[in-house]
Every structure is written in C-alpha cells, then in structure tokens.
Protein backbone atom coordinates (compact mmCIF):
# COMPACT_ATOMS: atom_id res chain seq x y z
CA UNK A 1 0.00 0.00 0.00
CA UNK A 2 1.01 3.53 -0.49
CA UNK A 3 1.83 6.56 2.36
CA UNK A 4 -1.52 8.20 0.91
CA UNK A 5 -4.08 5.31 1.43
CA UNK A 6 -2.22 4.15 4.65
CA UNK A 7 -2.82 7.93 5.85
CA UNK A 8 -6.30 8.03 4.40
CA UNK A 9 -7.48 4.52 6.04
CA UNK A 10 -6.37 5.95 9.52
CA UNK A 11 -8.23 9.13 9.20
CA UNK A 12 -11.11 7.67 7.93
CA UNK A 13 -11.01 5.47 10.88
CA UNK A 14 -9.33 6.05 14.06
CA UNK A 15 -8.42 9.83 13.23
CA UNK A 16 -12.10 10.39 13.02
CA UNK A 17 -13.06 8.75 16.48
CA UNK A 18 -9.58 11.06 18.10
CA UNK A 19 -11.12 14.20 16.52
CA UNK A 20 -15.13 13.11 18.19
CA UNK A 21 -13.57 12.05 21.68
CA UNK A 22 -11.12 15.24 21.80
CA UNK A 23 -14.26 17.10 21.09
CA UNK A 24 -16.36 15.54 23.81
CA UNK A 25 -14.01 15.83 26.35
CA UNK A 26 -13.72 19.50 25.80
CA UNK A 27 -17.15 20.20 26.03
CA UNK A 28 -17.73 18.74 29.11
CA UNK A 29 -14.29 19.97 30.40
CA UNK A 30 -15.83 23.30 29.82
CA UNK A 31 -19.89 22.96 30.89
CA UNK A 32 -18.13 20.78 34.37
CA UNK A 33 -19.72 22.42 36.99
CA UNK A 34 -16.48 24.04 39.06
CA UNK A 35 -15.67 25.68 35.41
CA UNK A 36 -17.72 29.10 35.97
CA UNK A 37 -15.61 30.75 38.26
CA UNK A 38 -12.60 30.53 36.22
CA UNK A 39 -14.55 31.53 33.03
CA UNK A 40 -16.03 34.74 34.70
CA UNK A 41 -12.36 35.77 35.85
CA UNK A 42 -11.00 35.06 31.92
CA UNK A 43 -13.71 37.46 31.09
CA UNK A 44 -12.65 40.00 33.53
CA UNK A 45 -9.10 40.35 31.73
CA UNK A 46 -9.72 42.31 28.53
CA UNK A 47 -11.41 44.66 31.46
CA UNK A 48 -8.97 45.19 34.09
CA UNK A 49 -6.66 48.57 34.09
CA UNK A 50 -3.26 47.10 33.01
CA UNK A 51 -1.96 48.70 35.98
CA UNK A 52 -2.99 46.60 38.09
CA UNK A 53 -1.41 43.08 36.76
C-alpha cells in the first residue's frame, strides 16, 4: 500500500473517532460544573486597568 491510502485509512477510521472524543471531552471539560468561576475571571481580563497586573 502507499503513504496516501495508509494515511487516508487511519483518518477515515481512528483519526475520526480522536477528533469526536477530543471534542467531547472538551465540552464537558468546559460545561463541568467548578468551570464558571474561572470563566467569569478570563472574562474579567480584557477589562482590568493594566496597571494593576
């Protein structure tokens, strides 16, 4: 077999399922329920005076 079906058979296949889990586990990394305190203070930044970093 060549490098480009090789590749193309592995993407099709377990690339796909890597791209779906990775996926998955960031949305619920994000939507866990500890995660809105830290979002709200990533929010602040743009906000804050420089000065007082």
């Amino acid at each position: 077999m060549e490098t480009y079906s090789i590749m193309r058979q592995f993407a099709d296949s377990w690339g796909l399922l890597g791209m779906v889990l990775f996926f998955v586990i960031a949305v619920a990394w994000t939507l866990r329920p500890g995660s809105k305190t830290g979002a709200n203070e990533a929010a602040q930044i743009p906000l804050q005076d420089d000065r007082e970093l």
